[in-house]
Protein backbone atom coordinates (compact mmCIF):
# COMPACT_ATOMS: atom_id res chain seq x y z
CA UNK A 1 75.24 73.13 97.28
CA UNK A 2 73.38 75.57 95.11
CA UNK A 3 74.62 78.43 97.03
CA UNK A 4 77.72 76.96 98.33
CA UNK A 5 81.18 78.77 98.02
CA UNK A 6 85.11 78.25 98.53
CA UNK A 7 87.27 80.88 98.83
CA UNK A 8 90.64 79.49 98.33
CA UNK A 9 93.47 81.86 100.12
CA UNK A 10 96.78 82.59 97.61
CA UNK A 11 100.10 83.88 99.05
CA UNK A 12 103.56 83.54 100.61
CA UNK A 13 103.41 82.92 104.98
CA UNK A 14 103.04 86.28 106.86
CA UNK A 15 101.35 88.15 104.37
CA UNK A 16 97.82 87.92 106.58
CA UNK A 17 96.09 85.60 104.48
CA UNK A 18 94.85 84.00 108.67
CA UNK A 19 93.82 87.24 109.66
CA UNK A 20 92.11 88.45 106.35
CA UNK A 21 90.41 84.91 106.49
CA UNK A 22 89.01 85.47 110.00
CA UNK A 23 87.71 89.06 109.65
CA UNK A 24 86.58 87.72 106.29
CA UNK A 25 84.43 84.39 107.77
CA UNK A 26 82.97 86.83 110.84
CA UNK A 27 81.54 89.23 108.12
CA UNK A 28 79.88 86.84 106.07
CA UNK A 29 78.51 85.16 109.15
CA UNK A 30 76.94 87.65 110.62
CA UNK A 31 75.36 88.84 107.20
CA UNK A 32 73.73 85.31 106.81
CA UNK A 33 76.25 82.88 105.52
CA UNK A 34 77.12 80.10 107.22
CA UNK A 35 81.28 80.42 106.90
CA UNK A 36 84.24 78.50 108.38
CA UNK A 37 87.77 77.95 108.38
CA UNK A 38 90.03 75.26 107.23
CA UNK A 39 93.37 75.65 107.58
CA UNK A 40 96.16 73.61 106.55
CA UNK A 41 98.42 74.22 108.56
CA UNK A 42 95.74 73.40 111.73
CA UNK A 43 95.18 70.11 110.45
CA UNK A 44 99.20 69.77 110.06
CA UNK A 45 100.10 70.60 113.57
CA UNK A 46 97.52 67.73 114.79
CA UNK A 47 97.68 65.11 112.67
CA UNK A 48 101.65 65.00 111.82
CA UNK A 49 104.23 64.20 114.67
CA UNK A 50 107.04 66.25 115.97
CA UNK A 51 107.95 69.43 115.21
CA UNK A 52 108.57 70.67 111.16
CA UNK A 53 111.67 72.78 111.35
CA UNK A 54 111.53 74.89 107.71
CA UNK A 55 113.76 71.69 105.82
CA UNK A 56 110.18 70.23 105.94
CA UNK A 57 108.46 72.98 103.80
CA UNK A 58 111.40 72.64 100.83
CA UNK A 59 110.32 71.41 97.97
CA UNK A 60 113.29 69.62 97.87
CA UNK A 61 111.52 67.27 100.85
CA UNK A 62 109.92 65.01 98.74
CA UNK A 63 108.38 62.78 101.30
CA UNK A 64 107.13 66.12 103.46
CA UNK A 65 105.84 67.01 100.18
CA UNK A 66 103.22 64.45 99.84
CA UNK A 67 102.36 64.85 103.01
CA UNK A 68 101.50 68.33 102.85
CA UNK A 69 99.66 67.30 99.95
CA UNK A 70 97.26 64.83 101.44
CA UNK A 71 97.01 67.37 104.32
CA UNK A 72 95.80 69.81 101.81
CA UNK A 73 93.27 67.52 100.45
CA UNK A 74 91.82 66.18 103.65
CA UNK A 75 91.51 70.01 104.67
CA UNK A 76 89.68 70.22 101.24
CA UNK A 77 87.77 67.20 101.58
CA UNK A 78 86.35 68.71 105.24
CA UNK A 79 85.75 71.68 103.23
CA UNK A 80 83.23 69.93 100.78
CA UNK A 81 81.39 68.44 103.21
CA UNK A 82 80.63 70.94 105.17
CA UNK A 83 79.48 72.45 102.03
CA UNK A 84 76.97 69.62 101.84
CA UNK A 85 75.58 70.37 105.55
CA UNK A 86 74.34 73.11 106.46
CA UNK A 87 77.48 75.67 105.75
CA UNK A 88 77.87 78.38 102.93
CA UNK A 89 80.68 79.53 102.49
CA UNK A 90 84.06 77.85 103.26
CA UNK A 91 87.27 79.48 103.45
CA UNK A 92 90.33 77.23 102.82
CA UNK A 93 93.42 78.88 104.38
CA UNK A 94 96.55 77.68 102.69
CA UNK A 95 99.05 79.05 100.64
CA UNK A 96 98.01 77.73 97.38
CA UNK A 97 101.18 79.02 95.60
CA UNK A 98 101.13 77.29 92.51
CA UNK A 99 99.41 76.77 89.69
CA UNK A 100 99.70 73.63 89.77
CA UNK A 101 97.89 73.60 93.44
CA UNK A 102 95.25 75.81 92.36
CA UNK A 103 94.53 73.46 89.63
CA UNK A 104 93.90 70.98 91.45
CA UNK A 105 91.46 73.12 93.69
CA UNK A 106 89.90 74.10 90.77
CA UNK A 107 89.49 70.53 89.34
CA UNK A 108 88.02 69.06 92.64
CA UNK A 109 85.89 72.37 92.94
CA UNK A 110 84.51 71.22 89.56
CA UNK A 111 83.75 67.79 90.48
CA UNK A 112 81.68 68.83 93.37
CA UNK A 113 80.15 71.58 91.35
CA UNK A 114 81.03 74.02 93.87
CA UNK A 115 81.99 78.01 92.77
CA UNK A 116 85.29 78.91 93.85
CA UNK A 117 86.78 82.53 94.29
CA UNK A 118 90.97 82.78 94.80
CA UNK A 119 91.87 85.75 96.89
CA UNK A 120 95.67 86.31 96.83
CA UNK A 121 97.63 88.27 99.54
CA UNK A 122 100.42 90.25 97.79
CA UNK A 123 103.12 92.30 100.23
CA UNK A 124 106.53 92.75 99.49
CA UNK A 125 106.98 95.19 102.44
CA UNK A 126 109.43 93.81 104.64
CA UNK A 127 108.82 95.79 107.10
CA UNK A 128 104.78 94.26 107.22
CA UNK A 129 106.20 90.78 107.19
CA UNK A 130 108.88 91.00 109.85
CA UNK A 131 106.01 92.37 112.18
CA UNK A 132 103.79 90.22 110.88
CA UNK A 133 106.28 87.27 112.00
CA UNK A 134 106.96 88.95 115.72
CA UNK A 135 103.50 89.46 116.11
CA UNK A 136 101.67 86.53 115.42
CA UNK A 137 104.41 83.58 113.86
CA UNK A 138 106.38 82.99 116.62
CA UNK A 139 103.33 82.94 119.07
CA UNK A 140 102.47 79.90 116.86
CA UNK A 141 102.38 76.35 118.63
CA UNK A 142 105.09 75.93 115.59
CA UNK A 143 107.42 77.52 118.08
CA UNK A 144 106.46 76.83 121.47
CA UNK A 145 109.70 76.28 124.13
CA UNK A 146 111.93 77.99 120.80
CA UNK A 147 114.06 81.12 121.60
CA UNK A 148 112.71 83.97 119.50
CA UNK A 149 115.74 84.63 117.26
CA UNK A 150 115.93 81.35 116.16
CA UNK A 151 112.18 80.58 115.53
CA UNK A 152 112.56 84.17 113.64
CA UNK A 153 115.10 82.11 111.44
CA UNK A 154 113.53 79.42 110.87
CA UNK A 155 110.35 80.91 109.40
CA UNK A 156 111.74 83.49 107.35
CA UNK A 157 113.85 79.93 106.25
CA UNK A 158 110.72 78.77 105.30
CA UNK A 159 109.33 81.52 103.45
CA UNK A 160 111.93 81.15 101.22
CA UNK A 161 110.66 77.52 100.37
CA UNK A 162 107.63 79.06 99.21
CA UNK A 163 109.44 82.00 97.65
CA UNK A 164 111.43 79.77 95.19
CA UNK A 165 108.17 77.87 94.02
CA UNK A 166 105.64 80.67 94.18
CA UNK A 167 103.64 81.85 91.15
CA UNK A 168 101.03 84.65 91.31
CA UNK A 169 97.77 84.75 90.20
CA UNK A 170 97.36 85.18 86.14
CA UNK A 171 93.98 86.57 84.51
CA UNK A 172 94.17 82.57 82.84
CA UNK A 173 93.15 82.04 86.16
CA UNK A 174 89.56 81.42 87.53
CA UNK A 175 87.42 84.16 89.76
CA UNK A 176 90.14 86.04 91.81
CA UNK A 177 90.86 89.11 94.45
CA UNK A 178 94.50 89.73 94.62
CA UNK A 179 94.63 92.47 97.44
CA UNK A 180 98.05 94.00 97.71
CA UNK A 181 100.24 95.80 100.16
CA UNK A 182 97.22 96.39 102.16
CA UNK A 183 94.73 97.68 100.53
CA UNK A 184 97.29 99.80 98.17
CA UNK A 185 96.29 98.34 94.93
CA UNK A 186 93.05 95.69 94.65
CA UNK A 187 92.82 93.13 91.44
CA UNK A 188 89.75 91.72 90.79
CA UNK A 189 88.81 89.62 87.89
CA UNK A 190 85.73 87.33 87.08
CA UNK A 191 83.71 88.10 90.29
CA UNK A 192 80.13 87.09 90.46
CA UNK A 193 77.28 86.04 92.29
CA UNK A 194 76.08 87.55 95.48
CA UNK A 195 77.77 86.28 98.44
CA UNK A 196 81.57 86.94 96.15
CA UNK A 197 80.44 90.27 95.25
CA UNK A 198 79.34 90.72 99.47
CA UNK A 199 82.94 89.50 100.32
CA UNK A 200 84.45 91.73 97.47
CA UNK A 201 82.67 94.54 99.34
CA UNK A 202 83.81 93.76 102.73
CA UNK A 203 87.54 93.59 100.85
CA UNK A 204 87.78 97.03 99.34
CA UNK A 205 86.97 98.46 102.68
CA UNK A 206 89.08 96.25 105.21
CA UNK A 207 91.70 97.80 106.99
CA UNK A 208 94.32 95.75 108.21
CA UNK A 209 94.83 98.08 111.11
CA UNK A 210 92.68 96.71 114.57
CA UNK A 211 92.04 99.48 116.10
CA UNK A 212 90.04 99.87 119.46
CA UNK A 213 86.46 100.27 119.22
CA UNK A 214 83.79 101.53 122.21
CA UNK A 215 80.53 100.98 122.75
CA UNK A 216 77.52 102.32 124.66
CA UNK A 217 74.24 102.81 125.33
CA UNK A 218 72.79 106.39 126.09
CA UNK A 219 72.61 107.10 129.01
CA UNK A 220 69.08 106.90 130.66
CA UNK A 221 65.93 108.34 129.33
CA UNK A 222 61.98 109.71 130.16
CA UNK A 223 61.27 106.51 128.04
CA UNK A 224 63.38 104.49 130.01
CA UNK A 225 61.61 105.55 132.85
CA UNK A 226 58.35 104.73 131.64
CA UNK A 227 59.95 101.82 129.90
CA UNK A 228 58.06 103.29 127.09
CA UNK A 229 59.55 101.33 123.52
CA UNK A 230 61.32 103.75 120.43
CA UNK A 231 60.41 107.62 120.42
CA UNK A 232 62.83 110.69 120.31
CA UNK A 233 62.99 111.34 124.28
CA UNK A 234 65.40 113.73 125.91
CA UNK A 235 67.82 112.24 129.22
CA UNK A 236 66.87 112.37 132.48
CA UNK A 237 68.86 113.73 135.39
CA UNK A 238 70.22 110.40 136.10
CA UNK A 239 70.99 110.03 132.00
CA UNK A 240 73.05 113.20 132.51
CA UNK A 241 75.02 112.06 135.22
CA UNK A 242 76.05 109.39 133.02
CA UNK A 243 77.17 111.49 130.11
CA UNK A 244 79.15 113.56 132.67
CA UNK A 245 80.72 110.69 133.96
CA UNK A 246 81.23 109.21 130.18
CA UNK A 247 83.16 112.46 129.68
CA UNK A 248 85.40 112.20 132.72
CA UNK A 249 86.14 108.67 131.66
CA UNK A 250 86.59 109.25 128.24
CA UNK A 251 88.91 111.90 128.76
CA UNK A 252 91.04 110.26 131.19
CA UNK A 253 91.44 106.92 129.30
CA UNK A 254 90.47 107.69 125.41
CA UNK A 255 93.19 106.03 122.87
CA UNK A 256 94.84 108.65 120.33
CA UNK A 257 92.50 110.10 117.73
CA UNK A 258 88.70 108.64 118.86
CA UNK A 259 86.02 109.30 116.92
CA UNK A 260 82.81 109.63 118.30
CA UNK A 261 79.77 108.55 116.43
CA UNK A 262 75.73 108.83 117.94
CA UNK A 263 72.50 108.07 116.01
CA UNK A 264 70.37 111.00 115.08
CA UNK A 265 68.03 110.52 118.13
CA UNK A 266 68.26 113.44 121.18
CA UNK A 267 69.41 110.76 124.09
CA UNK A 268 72.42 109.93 122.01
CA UNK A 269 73.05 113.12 121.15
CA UNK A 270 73.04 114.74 124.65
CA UNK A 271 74.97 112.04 126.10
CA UNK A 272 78.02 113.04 123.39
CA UNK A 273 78.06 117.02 124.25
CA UNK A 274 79.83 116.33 127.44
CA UNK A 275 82.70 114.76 125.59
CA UNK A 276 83.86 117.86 123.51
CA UNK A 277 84.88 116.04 120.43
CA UNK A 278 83.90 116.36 116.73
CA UNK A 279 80.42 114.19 116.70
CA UNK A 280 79.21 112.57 114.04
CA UNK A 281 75.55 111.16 113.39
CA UNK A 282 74.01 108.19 111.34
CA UNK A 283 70.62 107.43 110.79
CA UNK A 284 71.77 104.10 110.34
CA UNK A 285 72.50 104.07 113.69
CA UNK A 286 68.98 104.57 115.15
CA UNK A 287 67.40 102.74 117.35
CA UNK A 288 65.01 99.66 115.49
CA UNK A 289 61.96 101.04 114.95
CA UNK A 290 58.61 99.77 116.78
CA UNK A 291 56.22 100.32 114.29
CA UNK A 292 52.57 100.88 115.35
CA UNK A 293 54.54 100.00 119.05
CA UNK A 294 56.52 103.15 119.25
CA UNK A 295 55.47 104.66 122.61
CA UNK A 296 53.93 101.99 124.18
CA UNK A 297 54.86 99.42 127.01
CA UNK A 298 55.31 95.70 126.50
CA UNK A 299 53.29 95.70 129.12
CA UNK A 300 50.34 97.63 126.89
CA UNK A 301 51.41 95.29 123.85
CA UNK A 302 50.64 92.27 125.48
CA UNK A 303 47.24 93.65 126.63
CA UNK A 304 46.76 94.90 123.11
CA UNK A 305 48.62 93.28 120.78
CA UNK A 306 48.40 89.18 122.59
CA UNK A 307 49.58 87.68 119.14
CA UNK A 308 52.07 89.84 118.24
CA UNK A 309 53.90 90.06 121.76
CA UNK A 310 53.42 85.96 121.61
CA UNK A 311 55.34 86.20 118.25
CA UNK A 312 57.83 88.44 119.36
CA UNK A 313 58.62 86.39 122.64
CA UNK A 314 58.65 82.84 120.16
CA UNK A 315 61.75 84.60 117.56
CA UNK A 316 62.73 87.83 119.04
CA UNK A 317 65.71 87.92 116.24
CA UNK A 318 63.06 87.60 113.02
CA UNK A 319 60.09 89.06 114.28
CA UNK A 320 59.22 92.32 112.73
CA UNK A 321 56.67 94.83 114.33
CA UNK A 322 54.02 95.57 112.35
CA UNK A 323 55.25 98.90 110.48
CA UNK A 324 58.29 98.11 112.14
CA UNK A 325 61.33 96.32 111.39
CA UNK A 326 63.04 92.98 112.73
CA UNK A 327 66.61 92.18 114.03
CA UNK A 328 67.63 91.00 111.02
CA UNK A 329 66.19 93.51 108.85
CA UNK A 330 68.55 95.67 111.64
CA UNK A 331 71.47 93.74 110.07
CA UNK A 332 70.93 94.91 106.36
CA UNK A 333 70.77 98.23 107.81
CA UNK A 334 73.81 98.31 109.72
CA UNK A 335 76.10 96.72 107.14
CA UNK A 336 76.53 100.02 105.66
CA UNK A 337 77.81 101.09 109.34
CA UNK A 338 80.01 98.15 109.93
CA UNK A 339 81.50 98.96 106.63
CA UNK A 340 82.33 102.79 107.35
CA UNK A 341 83.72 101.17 110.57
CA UNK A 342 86.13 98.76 109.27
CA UNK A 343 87.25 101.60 106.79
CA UNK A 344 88.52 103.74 109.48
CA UNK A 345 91.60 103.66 110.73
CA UNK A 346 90.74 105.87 113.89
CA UNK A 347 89.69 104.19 117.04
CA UNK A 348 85.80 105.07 117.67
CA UNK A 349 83.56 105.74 120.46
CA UNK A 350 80.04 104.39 119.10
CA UNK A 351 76.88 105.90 121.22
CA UNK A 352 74.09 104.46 120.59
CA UNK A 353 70.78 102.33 121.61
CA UNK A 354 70.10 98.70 122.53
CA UNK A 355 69.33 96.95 119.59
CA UNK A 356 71.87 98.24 117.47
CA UNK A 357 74.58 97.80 119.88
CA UNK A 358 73.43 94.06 120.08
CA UNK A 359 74.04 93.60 116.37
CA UNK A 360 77.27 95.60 116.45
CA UNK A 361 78.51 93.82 119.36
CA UNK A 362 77.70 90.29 117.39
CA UNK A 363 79.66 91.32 114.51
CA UNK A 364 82.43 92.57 116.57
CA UNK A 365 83.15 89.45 118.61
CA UNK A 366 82.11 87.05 116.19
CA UNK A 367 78.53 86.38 118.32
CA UNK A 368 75.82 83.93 116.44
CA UNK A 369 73.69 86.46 114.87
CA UNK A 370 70.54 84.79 116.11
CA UNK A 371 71.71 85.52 119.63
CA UNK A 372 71.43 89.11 119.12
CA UNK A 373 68.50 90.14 120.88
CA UNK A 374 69.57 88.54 124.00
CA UNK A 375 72.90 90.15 124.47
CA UNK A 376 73.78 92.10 127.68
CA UNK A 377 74.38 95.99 126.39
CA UNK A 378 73.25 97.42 129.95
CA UNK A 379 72.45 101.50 130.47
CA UNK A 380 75.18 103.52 131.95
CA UNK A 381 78.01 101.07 131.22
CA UNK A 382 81.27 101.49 128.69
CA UNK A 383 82.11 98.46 126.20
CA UNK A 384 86.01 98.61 125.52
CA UNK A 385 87.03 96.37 122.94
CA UNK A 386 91.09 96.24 121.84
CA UNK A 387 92.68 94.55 119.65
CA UNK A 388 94.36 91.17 120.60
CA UNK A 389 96.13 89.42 117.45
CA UNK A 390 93.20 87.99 115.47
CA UNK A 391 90.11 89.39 117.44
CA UNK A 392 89.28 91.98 120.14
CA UNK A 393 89.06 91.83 123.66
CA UNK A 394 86.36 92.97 125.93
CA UNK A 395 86.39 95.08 129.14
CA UNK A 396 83.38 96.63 130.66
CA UNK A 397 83.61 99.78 133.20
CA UNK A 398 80.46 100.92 134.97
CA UNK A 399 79.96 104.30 135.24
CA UNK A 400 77.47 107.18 136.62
């Protein structure tokens, strides 16, 4: 439990306290802490019968209340233990809207000596919470079979439970993030220790707009050819076909104000003049480097290099090449990138090389980091992923 952490979600319903959680838990994931969910209300909707109309959220309901107490604490308990496996970090999605509440999280945090960091959700734009109640309330099982306008009713019914009882977040209070009216304002108090002061990181930066993102590969080089590993080669005929046909795509299909970003490397670079648009380059975005294997074949490392081809093929995702660097050394240097990207606002065309793609790919749909080096990110082929509710969705379109 040494390293353990809850982060404890604080606000009224439709504020985005779900979705912060979820971008939240696939972030810390990916950068090497085991995180998950629990969420009240998912443990509500399975273990209590029938269907809660809002009466059941009133304070008033004093035998729903202790209910949704012991609901709370199960979800809390589950919490703990995964804590004791083999988890990190776990995220506990309620609303939390009382002191009293976050007392009590506080108290049992303290009996199982386990850190805990509050991260409130403040918006009192009505405009955010009416579409975050068409968007993603009513598609709830909540209100399955329910005609929209009165499901509508009924939950804004209920956020006026929570209204009447609700206190915010005091600097009395333990370690806290209060983030409010996206991103506007951000209050942070007591933060410390490394994977709060990660999340904190990932915070300041997230935008709450999900905006398409697409991904691919340049299109086919001299080294690919050769299947020569790393270098600085230029595109082939058949690579330039591909950037041609990128273009036509691209500028047939390419959502409002894309971005284009491409590594500093010459087959990334030529694939992106066809396009037309503003280009940007990261180093960060270079392929991972080979080491003393730049330029050679696998086929000339095993020959070589038997042990370290033997290690490579045994953990592909931590092996390093000698003077070289590892998938997850690839990680720490994309997190800077990942960063930049959930900063933006504009949708963004990333072109760019195998391995990196892999790890931006894993981030993006929420892929085990450890499967990373075995993801499909094939030459001459566009990744399109949109925004659906919570996560993205995934098309791929062959061209060239």
């Amino acid at each position: 439990m040494d390293d353990a952490l809850l982060i404890a979600m604080v606000g009224l319903p439709a504020r985005g306290k779900t979705y912060i959680a979820r971008r939240l838990s696939r972030y810390l994931s990916w950068r090497g802490h085991p995180t998950r969910i629990f969420n009240v209300g998912s443990y509500r909707r399975e273990l209590v019968q029938g269907h809660q109309t809002q009466a059941w959220f009133s304070p008033d309901n004093v035998e729903a209340r202790v209910i949704r107490l012991n609901l709370a604490m199960r979800a809390l308990d589950d919490a703990f233990e995964y804590l004791r496996g083999d988890g990190s970090v776990a995220i506990y999605d309620a609303t939390n809207t009382t002191r009293r509440r976050r007392d009590l999280v506080l108290q049992r945090c303290g009996e199982e000596g386990v850190p805990v960091l509050f991260l409130e959700v403040v918006c009192d734009d009505e405009a955010v919470v009416d579409d975050n109640i068409l968007a993603t309330k009513l598609e709830a099982p909540d209100y399955a079979g329910m005609e929209r306008d009165a499901a509508a009713r009924d939950f804004r019914a209920r956020i006026e439970h929570y209204t009447r009882v609700y206190e915010t977040i005091g600097d009395d209070d333990s370690s806290y993030v209060k983030l409010i009216d996206n991103g506007r304002k951000t209050v942070v108090n007591r933060v410390h220790g490394r994977v709060s002061e990660r999340a904190l990181r990932f915070l300041m930066v997230l935008s709450r707009v999900q905006k398409p993102v697409w991904l691919t590969r340049h299109g086919r080089s001299e080294y690919n050819d050769l299947d020569l590993l790393g270098g600085d080669p230029n595109l082939t005929d058949t690579g330039r076909g591909y950037a041609r046909a990128l273009a036509q795509h691209v500028k047939a299909h390419a959502p409002e104000g894309l971005q284009v970003w491409t590594s500093t490397l010459r087959r990334t670079i030529q694939t992106a003049e066809p396009l037309g648009y503003e280009t940007f380059q990261f180093r960060r975005l270079d392929e991972i480097h080979a080491g003393i294997c730049e330029g050679k074949s696998y086929a000339q490392v095993e020959a070589e290099m038997p042990e370290e081809y033997a290690a490579r093929k045994r953990d592909k995702f931590r092996y390093r090449y000698p003077r070289g660097e590892s998938y997850e050394e690839l990680i720490e240097r994309m997190d800077d990138v990942v960063l930049e990207l959930e900063r933006e606002h504009r949708p963004t065309l990333i072109i760019g090389h195998q391995a990196v793609l892999r790890v931006l790919y894993a981030y993006l749909m929420g892929t085990e980091r450890e499967a990373c080096p075995h993801l499909d990110i094939p030459l001459h082929t566009l990744l399109e992923l949109s925004a659906d509710l919570y996560e993205l969705r995934e098309s791929r379109v062959a061209l060239g």
